[in-house]
C-alpha atoms as a PDB file:
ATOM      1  CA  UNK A   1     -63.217  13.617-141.599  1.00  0.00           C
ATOM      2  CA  UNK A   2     -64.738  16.424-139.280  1.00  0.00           C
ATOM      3  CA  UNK A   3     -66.373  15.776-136.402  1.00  0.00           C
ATOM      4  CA  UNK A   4     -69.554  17.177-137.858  1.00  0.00           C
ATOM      5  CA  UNK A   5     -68.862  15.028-140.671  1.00  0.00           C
ATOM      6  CA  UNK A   6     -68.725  11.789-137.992  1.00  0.00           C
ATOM      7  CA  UNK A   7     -72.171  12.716-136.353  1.00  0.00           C
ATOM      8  CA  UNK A   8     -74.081  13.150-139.780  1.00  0.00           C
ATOM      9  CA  UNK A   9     -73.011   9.877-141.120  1.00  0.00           C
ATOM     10  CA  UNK A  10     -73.908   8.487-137.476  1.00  0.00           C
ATOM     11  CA  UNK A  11     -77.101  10.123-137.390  1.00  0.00           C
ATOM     12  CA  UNK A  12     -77.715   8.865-140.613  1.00  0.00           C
ATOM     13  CA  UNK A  13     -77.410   5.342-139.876  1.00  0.00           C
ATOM     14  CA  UNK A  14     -79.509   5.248-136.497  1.00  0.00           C
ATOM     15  CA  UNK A  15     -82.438   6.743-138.505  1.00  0.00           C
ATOM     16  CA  UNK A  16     -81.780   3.552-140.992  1.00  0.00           C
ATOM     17  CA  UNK A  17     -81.086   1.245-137.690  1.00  0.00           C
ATOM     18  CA  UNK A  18     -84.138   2.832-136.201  1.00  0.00           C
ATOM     19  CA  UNK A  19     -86.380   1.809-139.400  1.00  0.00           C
ATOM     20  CA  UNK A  20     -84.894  -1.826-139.770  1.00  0.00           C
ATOM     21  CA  UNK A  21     -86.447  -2.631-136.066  1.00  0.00           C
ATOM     22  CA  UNK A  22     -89.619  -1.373-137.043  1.00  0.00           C
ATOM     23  CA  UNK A  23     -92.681  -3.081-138.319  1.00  0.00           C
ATOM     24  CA  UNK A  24     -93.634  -2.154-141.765  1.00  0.00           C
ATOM     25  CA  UNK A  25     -90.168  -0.608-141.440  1.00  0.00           C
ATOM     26  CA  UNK A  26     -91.440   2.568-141.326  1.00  0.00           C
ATOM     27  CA  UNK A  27     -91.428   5.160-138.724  1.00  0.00           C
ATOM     28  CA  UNK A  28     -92.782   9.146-138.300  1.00  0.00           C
ATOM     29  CA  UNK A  29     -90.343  12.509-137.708  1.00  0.00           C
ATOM     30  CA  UNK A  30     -91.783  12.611-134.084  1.00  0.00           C
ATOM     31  CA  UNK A  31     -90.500   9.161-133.264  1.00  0.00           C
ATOM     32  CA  UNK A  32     -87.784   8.873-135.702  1.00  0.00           C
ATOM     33  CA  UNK A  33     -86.302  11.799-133.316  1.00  0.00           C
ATOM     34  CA  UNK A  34     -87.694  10.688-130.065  1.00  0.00           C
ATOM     35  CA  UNK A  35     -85.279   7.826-130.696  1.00  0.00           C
ATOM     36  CA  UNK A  36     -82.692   9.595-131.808  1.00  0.00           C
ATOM     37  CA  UNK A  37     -81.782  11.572-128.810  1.00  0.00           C
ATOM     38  CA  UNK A  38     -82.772   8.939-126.672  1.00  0.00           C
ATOM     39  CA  UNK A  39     -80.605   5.898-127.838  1.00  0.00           C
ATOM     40  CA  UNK A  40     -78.546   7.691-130.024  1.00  0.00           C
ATOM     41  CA  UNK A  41     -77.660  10.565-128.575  1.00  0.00           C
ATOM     42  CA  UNK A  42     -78.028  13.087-131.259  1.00  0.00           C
ATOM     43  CA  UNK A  43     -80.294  15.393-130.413  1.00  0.00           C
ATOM     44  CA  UNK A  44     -81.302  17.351-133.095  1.00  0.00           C
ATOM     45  CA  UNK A  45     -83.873  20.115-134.498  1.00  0.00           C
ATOM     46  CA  UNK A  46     -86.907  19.048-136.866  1.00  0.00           C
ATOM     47  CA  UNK A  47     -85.168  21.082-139.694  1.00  0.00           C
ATOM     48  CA  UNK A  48     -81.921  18.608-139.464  1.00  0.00           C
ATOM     49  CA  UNK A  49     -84.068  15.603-139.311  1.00  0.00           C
ATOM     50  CA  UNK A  50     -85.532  16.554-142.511  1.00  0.00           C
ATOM     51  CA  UNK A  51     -82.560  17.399-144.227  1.00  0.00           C
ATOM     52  CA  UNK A  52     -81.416  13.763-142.966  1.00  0.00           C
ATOM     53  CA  UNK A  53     -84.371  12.266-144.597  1.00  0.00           C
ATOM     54  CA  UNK A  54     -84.162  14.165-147.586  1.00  0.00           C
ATOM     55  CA  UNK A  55     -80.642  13.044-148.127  1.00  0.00           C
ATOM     56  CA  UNK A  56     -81.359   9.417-147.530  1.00  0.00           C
ATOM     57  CA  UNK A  57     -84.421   9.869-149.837  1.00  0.00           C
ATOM     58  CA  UNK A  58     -81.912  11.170-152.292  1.00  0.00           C
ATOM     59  CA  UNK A  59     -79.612   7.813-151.835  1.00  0.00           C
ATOM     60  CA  UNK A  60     -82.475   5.532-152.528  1.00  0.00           C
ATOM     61  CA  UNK A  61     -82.586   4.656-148.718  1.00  0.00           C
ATOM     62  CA  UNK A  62     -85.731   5.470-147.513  1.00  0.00           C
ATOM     63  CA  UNK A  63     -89.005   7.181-149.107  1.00  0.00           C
ATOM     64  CA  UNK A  64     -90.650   9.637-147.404  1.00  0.00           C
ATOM     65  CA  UNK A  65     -93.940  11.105-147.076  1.00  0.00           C
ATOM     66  CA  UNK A  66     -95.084  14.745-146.035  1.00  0.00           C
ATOM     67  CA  UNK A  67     -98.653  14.876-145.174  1.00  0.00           C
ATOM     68  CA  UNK A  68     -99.926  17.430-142.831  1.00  0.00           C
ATOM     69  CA  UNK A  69     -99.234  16.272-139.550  1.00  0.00           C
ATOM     70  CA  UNK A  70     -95.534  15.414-140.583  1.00  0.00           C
ATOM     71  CA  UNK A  71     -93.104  13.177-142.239  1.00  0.00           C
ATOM     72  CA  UNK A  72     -93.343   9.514-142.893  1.00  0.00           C
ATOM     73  CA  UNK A  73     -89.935   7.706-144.181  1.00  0.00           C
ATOM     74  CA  UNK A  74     -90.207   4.279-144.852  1.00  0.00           C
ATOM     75  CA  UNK A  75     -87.201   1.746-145.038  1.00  0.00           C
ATOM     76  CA  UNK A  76     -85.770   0.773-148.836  1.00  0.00           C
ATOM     77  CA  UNK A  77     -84.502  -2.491-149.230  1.00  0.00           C
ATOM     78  CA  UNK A  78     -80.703  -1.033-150.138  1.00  0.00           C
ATOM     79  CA  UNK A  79     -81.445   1.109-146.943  1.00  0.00           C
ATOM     80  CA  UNK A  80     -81.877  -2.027-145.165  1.00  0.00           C
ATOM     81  CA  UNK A  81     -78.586  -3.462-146.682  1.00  0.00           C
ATOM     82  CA  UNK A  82     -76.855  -0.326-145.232  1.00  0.00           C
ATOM     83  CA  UNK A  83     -78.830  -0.728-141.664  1.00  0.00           C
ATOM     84  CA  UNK A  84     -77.203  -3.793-141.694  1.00  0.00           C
ATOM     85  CA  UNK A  85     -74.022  -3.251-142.964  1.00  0.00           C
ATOM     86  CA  UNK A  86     -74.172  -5.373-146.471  1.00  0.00           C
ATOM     87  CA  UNK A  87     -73.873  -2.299-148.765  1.00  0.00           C
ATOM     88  CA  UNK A  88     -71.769   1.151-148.079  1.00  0.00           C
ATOM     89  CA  UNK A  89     -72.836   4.300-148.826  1.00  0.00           C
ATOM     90  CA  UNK A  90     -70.492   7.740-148.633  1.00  0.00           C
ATOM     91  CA  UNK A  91     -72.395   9.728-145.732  1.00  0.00           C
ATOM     92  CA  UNK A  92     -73.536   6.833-143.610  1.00  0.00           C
ATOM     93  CA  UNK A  93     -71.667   5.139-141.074  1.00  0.00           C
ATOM     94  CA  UNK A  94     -70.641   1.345-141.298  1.00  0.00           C
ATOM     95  CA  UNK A  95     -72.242  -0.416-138.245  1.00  0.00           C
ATOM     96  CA  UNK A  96     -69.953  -1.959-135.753  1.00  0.00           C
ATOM     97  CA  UNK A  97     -69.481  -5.932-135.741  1.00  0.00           C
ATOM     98  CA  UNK A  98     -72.300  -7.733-133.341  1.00  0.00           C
ATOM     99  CA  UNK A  99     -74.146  -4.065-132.996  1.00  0.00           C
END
């Protein structure tokens, strides 16, 4: 695995982390990547967010929504499963034990 490989599949599952912790489980592109760079480190442009979301949207992970003033993604239940580290999916990081 590449190290660009390793951040995607982390990035991946700190946007699902971030959306398990949230009420109604759903969370917008502004804070999704607020929270991103600040608790997980991966700072990253708007344009790699979406692709993120798109992906995990792809996976049955999240759904997202694109109004006007930006993205919506919303938690799936098997996206939830992954969060916590009950189901795998290629592309998204296993969480540690106790994280």
């Amino acid at each position: 695995m590449s190290y660009q490989d390793f951040q995607t599949e982390g990035r991946r599952l700190g946007i699902l982390r971030i959306l398990h912790r949230r009420n109604q489980f759903t969370a917008n592109e502004y804070s999704l990547n607020d929270e991103l760079g600040g608790n997980y480190g991966h700072h990253v442009s708007k344009d790699q967010l979406h692709t993120d979301l798109a992906w995990l949207e792809e996976q049955g992970l999240v759904i997202c929504q694109q109004p006007r003033a930006g993205w919506i993604a919303t938690l799936t239940s098997r996206g939830a499963d992954v969060a916590e580290g009950r189901a795998r999916v290629p592309g998204v990081a296993r969480p540690l034990p106790g994280a």
